[in-house]
N, C-alpha and C. Protein backbone atom coordinates (compact mmCIF):
# COMPACT_ATOMS: atom_id res chain seq x y z
N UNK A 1 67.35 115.69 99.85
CA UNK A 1 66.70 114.88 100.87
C UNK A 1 67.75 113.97 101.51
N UNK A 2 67.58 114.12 102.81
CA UNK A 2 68.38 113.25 103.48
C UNK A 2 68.06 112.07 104.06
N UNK A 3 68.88 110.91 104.08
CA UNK A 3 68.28 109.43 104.00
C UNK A 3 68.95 108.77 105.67
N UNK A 4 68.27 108.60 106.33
CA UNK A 4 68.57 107.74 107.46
C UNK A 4 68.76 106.05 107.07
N UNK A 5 69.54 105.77 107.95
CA UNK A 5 70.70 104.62 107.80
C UNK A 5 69.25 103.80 108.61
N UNK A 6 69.25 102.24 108.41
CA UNK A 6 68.25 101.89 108.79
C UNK A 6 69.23 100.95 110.35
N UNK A 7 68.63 100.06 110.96
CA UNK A 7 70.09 99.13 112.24
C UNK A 7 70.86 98.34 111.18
N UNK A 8 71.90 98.01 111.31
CA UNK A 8 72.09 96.94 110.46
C UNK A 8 71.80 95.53 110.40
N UNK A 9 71.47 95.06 111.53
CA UNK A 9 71.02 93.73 111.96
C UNK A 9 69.25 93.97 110.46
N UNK A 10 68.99 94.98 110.37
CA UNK A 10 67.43 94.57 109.81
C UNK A 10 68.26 94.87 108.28
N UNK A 11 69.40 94.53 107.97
CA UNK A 11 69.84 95.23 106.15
C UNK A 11 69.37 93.86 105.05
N UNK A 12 69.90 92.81 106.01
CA UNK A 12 69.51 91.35 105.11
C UNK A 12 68.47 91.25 105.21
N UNK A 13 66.97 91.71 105.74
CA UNK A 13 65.75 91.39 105.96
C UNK A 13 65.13 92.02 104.56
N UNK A 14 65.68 93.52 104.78
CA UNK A 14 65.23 94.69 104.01
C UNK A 14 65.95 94.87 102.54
N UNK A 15 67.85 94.08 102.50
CA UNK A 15 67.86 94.35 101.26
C UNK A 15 68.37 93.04 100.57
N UNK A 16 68.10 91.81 101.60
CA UNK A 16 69.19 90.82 101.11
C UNK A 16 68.86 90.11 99.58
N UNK A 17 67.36 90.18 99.33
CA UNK A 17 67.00 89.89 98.49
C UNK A 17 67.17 90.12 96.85
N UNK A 18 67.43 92.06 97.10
CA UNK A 18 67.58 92.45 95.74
C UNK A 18 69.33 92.44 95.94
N UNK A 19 70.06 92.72 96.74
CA UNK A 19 71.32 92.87 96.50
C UNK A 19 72.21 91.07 95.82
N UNK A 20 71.05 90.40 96.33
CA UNK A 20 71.59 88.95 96.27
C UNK A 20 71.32 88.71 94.00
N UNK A 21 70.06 89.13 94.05
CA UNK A 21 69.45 89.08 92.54
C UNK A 21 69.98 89.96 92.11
N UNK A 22 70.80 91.28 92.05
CA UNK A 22 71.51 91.85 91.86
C UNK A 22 72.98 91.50 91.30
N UNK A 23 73.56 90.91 92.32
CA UNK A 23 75.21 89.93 92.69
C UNK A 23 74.95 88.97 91.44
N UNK A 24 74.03 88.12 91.63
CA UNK A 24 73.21 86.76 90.62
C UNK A 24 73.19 87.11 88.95
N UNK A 25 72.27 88.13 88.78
CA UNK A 25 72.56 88.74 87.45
C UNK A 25 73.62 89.25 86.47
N UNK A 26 74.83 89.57 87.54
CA UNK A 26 75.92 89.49 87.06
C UNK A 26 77.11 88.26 86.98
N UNK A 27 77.08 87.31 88.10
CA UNK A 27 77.76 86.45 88.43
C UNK A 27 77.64 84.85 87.88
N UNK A 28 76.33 84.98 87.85
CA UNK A 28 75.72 83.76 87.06
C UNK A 28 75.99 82.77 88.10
N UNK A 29 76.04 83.25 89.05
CA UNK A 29 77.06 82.21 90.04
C UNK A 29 76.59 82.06 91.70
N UNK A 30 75.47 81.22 91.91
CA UNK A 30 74.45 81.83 93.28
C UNK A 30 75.81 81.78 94.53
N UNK A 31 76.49 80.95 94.64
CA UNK A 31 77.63 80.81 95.54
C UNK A 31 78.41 82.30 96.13
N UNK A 32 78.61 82.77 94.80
CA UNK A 32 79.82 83.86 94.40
C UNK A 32 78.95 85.51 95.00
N UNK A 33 77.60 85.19 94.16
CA UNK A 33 75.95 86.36 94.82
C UNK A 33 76.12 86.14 95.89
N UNK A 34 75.81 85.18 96.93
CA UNK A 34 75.54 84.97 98.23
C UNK A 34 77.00 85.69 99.43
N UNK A 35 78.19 85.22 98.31
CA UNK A 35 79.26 85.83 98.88
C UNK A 35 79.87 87.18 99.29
N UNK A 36 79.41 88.02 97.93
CA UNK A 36 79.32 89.14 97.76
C UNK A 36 78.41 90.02 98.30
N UNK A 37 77.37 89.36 98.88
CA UNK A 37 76.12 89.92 99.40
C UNK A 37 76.95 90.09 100.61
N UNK A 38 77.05 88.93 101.00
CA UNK A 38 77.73 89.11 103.00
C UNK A 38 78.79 90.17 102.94
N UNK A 39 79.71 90.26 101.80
CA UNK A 39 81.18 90.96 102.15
C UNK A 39 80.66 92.21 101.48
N UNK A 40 79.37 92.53 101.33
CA UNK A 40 79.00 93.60 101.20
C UNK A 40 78.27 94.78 102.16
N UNK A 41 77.47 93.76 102.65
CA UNK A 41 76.85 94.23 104.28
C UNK A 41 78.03 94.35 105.42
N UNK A 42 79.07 93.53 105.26
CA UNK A 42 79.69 94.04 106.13
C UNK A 42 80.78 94.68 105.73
N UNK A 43 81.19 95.42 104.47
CA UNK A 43 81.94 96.23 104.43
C UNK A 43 80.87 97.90 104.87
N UNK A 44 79.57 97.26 104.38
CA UNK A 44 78.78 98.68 104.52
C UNK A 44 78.52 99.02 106.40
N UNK A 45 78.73 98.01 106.85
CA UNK A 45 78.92 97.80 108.47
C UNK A 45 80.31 98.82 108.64
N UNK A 46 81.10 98.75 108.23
CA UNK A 46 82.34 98.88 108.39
C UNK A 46 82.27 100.43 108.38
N UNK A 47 81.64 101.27 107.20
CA UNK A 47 81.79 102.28 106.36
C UNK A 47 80.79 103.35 106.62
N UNK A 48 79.16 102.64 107.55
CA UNK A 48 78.13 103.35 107.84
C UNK A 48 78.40 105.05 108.84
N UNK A 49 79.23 104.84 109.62
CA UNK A 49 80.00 106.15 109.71
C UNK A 49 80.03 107.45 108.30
N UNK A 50 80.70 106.97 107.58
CA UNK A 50 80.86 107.61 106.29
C UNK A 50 79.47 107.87 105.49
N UNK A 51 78.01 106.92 105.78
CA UNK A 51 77.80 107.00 104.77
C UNK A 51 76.52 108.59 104.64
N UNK A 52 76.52 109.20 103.23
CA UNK A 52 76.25 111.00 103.60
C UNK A 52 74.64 111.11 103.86
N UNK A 53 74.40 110.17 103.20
CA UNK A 53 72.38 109.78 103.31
C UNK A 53 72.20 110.99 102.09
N UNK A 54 73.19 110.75 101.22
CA UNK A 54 72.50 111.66 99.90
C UNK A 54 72.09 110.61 99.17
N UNK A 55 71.93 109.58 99.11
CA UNK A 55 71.20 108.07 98.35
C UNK A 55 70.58 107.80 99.46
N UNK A 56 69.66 106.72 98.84
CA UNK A 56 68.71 105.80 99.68
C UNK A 56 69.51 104.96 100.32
N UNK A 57 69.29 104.14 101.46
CA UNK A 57 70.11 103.11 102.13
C UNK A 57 70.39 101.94 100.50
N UNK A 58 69.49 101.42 99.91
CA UNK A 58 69.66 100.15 99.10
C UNK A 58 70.03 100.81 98.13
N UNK A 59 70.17 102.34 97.23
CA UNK A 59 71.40 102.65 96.27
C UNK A 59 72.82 102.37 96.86
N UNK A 60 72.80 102.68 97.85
CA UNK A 60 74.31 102.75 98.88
C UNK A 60 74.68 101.63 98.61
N UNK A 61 74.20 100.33 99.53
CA UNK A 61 74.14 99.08 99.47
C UNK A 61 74.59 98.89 98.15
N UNK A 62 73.73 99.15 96.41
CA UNK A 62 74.34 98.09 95.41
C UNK A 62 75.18 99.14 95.25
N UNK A 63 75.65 100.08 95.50
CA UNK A 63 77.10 100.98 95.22
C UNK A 63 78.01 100.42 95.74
N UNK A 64 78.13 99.90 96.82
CA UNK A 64 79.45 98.96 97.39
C UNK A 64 79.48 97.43 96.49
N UNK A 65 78.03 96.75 96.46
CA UNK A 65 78.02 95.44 95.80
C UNK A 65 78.66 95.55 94.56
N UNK A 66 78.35 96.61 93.77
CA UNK A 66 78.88 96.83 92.41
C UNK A 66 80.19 96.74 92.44
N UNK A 67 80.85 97.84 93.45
CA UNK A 67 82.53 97.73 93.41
C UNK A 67 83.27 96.15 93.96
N UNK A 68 82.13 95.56 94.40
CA UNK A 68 82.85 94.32 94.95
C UNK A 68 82.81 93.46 93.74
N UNK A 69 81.84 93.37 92.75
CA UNK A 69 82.03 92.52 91.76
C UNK A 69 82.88 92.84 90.70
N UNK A 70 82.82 93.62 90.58
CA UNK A 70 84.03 94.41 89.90
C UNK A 70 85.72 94.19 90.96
N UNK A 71 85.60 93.95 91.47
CA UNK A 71 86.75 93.04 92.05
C UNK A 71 86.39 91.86 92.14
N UNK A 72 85.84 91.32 92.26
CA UNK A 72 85.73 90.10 91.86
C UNK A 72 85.64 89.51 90.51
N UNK A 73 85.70 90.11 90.02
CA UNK A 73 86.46 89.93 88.36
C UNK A 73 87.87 90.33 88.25
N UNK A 74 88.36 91.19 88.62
CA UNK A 74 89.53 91.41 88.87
C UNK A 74 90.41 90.50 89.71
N UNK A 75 89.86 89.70 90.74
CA UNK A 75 90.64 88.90 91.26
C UNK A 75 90.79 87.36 90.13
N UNK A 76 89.05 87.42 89.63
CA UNK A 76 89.57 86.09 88.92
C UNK A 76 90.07 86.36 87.05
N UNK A 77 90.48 87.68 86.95
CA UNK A 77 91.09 87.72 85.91
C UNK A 77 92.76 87.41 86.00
N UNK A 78 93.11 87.17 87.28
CA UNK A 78 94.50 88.20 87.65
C UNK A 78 94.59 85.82 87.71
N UNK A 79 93.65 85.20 88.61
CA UNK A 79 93.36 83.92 88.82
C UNK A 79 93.55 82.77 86.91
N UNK A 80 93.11 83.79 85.97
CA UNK A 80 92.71 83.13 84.78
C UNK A 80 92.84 84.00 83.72
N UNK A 81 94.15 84.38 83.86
CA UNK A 81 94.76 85.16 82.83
C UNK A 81 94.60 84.93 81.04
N UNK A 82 94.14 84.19 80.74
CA UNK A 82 94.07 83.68 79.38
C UNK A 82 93.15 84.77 78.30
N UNK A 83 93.81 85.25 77.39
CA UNK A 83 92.87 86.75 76.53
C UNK A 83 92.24 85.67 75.53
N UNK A 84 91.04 86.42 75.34
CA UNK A 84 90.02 86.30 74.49
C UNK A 84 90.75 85.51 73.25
N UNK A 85 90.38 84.94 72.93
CA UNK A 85 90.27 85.05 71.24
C UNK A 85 90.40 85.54 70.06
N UNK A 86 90.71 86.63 70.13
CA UNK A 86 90.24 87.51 68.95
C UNK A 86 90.17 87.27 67.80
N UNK A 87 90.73 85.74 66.95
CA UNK A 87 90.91 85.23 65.79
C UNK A 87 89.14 84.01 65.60
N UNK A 88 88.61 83.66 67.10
CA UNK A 88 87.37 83.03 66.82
C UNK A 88 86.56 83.47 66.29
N UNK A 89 86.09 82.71 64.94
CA UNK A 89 84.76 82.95 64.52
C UNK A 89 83.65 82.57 65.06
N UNK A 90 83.00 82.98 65.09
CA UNK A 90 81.31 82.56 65.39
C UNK A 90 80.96 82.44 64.65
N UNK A 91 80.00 80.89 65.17
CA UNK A 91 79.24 80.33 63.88
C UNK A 91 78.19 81.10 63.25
N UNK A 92 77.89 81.22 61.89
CA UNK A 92 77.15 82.05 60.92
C UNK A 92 77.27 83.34 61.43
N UNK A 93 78.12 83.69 61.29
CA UNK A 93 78.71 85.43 61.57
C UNK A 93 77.81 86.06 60.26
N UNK A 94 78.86 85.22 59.42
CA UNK A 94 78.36 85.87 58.07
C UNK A 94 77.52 85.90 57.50
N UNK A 95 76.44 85.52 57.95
CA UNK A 95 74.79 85.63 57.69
C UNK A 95 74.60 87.01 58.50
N UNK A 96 75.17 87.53 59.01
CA UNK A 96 74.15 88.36 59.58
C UNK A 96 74.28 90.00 58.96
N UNK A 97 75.81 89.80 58.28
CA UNK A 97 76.38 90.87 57.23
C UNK A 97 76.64 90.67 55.78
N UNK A 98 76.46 91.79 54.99
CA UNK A 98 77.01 91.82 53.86
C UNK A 98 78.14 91.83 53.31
N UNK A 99 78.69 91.38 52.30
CA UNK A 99 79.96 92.11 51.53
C UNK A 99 80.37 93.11 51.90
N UNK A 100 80.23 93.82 52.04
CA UNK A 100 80.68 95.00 52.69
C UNK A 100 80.61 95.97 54.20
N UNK A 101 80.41 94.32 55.24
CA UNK A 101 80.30 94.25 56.40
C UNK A 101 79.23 94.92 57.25
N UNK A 102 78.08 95.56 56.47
CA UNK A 102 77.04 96.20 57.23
C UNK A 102 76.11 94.88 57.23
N UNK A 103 75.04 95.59 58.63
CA UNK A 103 73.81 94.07 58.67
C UNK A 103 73.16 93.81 57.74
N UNK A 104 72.99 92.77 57.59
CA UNK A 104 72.01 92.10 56.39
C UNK A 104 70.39 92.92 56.51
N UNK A 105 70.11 92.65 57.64
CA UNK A 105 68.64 93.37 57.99
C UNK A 105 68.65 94.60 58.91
N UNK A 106 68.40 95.57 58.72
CA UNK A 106 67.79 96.47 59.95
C UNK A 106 67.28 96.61 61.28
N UNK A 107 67.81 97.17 61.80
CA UNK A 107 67.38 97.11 63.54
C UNK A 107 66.02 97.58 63.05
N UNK A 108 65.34 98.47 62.03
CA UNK A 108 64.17 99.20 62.10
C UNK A 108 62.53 98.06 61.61
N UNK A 109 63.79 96.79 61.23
CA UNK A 109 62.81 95.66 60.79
C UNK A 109 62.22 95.10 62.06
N UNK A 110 62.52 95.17 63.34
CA UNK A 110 62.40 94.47 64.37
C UNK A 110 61.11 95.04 65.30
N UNK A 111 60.11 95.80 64.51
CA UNK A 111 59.21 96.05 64.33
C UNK A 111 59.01 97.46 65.57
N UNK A 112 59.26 97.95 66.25
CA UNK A 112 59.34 98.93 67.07
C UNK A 112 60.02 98.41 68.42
N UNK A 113 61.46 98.77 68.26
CA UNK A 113 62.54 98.04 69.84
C UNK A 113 62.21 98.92 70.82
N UNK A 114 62.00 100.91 70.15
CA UNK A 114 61.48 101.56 71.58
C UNK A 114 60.07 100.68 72.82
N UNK A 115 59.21 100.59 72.21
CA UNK A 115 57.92 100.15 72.52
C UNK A 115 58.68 98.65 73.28
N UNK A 116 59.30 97.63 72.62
CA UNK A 116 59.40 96.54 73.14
C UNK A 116 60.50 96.95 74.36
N UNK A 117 61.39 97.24 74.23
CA UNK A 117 61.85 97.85 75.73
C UNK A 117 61.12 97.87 76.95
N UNK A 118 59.83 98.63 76.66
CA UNK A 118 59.41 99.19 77.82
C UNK A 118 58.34 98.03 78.35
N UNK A 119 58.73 96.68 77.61
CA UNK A 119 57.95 95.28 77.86
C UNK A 119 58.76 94.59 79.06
N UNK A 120 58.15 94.39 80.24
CA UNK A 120 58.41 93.00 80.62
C UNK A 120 58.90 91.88 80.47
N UNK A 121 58.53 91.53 79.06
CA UNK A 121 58.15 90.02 78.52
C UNK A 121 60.06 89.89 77.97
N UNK A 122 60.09 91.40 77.56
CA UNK A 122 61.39 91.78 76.60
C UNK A 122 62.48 91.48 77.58
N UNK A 123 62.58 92.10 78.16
CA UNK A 123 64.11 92.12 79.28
C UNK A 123 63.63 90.48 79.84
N UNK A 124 63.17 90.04 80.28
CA UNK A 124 62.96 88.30 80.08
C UNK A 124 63.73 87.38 79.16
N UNK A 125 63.73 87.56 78.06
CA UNK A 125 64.12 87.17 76.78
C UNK A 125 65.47 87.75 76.51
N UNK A 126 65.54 88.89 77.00
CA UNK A 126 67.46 89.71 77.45
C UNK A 126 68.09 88.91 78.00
N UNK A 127 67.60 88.82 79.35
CA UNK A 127 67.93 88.32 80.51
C UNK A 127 68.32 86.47 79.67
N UNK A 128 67.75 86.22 79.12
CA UNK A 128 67.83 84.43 78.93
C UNK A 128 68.85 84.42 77.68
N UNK A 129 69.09 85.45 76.78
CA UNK A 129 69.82 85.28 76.22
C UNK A 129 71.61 86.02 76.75
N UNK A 130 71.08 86.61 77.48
CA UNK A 130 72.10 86.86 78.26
C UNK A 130 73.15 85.50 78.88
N UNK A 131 72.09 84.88 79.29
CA UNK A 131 72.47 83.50 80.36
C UNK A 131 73.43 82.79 79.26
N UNK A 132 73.18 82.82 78.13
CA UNK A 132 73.44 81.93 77.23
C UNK A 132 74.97 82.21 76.53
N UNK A 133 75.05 83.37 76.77
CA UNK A 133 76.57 83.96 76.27
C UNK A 133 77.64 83.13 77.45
N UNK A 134 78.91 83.11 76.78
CA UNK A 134 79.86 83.02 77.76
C UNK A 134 79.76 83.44 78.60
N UNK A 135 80.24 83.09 79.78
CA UNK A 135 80.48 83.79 80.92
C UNK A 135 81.03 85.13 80.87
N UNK A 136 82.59 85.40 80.44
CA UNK A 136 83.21 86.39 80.73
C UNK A 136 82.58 87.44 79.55
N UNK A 137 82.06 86.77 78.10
CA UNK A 137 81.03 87.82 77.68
C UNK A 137 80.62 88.55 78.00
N UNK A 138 79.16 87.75 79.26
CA UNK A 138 78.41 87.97 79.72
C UNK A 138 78.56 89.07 81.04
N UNK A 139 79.42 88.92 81.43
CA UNK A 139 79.89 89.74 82.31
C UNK A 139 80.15 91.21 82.26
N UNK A 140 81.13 91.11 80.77
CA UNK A 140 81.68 92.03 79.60
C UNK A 140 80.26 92.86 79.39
N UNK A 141 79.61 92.68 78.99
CA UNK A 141 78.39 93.28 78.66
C UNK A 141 77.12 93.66 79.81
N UNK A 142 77.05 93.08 80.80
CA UNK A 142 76.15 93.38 82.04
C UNK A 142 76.90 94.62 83.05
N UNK A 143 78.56 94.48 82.28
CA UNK A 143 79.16 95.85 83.22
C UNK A 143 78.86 96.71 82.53
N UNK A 144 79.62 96.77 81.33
CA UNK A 144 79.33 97.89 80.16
C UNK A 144 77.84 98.47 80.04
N UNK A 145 76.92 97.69 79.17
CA UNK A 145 75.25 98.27 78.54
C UNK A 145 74.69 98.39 80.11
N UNK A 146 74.31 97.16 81.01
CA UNK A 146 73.98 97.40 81.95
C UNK A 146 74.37 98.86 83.65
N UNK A 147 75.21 98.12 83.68
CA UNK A 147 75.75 98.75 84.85
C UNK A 147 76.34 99.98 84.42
N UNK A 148 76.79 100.67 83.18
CA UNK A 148 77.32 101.72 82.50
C UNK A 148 79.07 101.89 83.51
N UNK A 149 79.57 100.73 83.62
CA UNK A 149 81.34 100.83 83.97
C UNK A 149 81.89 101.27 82.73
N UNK A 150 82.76 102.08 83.24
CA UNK A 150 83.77 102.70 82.49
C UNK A 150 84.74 101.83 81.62
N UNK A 151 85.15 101.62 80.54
CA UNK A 151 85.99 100.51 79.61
C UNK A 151 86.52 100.47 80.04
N UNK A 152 87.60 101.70 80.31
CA UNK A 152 89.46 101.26 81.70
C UNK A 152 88.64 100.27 82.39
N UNK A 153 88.09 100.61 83.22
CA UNK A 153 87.94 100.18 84.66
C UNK A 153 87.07 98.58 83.85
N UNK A 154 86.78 98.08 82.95
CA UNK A 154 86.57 96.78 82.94
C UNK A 154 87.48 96.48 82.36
N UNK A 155 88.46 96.71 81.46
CA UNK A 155 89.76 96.17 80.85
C UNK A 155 90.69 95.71 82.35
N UNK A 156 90.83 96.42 83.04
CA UNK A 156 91.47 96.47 84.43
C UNK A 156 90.86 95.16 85.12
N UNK A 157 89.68 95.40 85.44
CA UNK A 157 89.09 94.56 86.19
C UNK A 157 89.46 92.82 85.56
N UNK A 158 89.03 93.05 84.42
CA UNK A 158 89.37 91.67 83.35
C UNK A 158 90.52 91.45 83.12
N UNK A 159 91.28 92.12 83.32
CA UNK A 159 92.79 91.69 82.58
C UNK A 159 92.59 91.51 81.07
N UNK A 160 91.92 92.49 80.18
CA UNK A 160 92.04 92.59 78.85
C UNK A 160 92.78 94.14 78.58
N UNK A 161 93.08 93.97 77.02
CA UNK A 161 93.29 94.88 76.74
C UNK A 161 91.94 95.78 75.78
N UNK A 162 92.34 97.12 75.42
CA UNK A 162 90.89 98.10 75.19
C UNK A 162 90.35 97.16 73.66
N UNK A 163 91.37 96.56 73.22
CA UNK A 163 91.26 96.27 72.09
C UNK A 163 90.44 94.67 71.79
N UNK A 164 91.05 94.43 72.61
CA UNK A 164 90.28 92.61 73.25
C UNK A 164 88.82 93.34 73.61
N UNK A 165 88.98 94.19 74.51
CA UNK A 165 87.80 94.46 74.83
C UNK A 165 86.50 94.99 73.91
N UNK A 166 86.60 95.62 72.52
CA UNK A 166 86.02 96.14 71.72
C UNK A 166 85.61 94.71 70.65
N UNK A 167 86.22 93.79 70.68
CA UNK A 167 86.33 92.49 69.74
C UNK A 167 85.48 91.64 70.66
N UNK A 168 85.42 91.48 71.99
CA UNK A 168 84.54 90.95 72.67
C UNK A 168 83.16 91.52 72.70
N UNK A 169 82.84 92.98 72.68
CA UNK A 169 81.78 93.53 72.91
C UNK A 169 81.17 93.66 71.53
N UNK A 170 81.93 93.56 70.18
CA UNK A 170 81.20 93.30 68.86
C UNK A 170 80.76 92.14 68.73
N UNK A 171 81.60 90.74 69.28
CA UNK A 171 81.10 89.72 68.93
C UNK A 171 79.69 89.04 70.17
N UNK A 172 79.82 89.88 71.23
CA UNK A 172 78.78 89.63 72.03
C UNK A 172 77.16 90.47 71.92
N UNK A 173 77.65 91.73 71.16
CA UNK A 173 76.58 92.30 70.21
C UNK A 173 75.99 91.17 69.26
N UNK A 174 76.81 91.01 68.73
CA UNK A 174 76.34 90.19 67.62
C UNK A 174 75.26 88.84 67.87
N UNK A 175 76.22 87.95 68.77
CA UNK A 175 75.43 86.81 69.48
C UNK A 175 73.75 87.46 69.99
N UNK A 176 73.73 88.72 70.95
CA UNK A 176 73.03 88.71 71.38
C UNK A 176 71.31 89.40 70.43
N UNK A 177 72.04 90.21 69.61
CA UNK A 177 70.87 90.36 68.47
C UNK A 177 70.57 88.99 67.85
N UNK A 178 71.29 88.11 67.45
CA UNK A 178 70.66 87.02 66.81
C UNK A 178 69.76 86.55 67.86
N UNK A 179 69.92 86.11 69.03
CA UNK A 179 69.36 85.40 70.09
C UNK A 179 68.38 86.30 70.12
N UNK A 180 68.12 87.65 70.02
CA UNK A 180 66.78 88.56 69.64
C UNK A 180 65.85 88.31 68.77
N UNK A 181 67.04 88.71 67.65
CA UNK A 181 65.66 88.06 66.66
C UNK A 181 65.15 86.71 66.60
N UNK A 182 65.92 85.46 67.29
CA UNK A 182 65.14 84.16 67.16
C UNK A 182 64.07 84.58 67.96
N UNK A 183 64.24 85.31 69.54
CA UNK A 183 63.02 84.65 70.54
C UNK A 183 62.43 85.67 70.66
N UNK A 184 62.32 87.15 70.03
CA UNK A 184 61.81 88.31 70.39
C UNK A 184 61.42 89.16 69.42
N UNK A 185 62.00 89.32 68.63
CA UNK A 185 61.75 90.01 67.27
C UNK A 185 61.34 89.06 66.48
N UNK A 186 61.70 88.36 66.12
CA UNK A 186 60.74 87.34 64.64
C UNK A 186 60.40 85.95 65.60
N UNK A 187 59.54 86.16 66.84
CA UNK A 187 59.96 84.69 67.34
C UNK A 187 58.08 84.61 67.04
């Protein structure tokens, strides 16, 4: 199916909203969303020539937004060069494993995660514990689980290495199941 390009003068009417909550969810940052929104419409201004109408106009749209935030991490990694941590502990780590580094409790204790997935209420409670992680965590993980980016291409983007990057995404696992089970699973 082939997709007609809509004018562009009507794109902010029709997509400014989700591309902006889109930008937002990753950026944490309404300034940085709002920015990315504009230099997105008008790179898609720029590019509408090209574009094949094998997507919908607003897949197209967050297909450019995506690559722009993803440079825009890349610009402010290259801006704030400083690597992770990898020697920080997090507080009560070790509650959440055994002696022999497996979890203390079961994902299968959390009473059915398929079923809660497909909740509303759930990705709410994602979403807020999301907010709550670091920033560049947070980021770390809304490219990766969310957006499904490729590891190069966020090591790149971040200025980490694969290895920083695997130590960030265990310890942001970690944070973010606890923040589960307080407000969602045993809340």
């Amino acid at each position: 199916m082939m997709h007609q390009l809509s004018k562009p003068e009507q794109w902010l009417d029709l997509y400014g909203d989700i591309l902006y909550r889109y930008g937002y969810a990753r950026l944490r940052n309404p300034d940085a969303a709002e920015d990315l929104v504009q230099e997105t419409l008008l790179a898609a201004l720029r590019a509408r020539d090209r574009y094949a109408g094998q997507a919908s106009e607003q897949t197209w749209l967050i297909g450019i937004l995506k690559h722009k935030i993803i440079d825009h991490f890349r610009k402010i990694s290259k801006e704030s060069s400083r690597e992770y941590d990898e020697g920080a502990v997090i507080e009560g780590e070790d509650e959440f494993f055994d002696e022999k580094g497996n979890w203390q409790h079961d994902v299968s204790s959390w009473s059915k995660p398929d079923k809660s997935l497909e909740q509303s209420q759930f990705f709410d409670v994602l979403q807020r514990c999301i907010e709550r992680l670091p920033p560049k965590s947070a980021q770390l993980f809304v490219l990766r689980e969310i957006d499904g980016v490729d590891t190069e291409e966020i090591c790149v983007a971040m200025s980490i290495t694969s290895n920083n990057f695997w130590v960030m995404m265990s310890r942001t696992r970690v944070r973010l199941r606890h923040c589960l089970d307080l407000n969602w699973f045993n809340a």
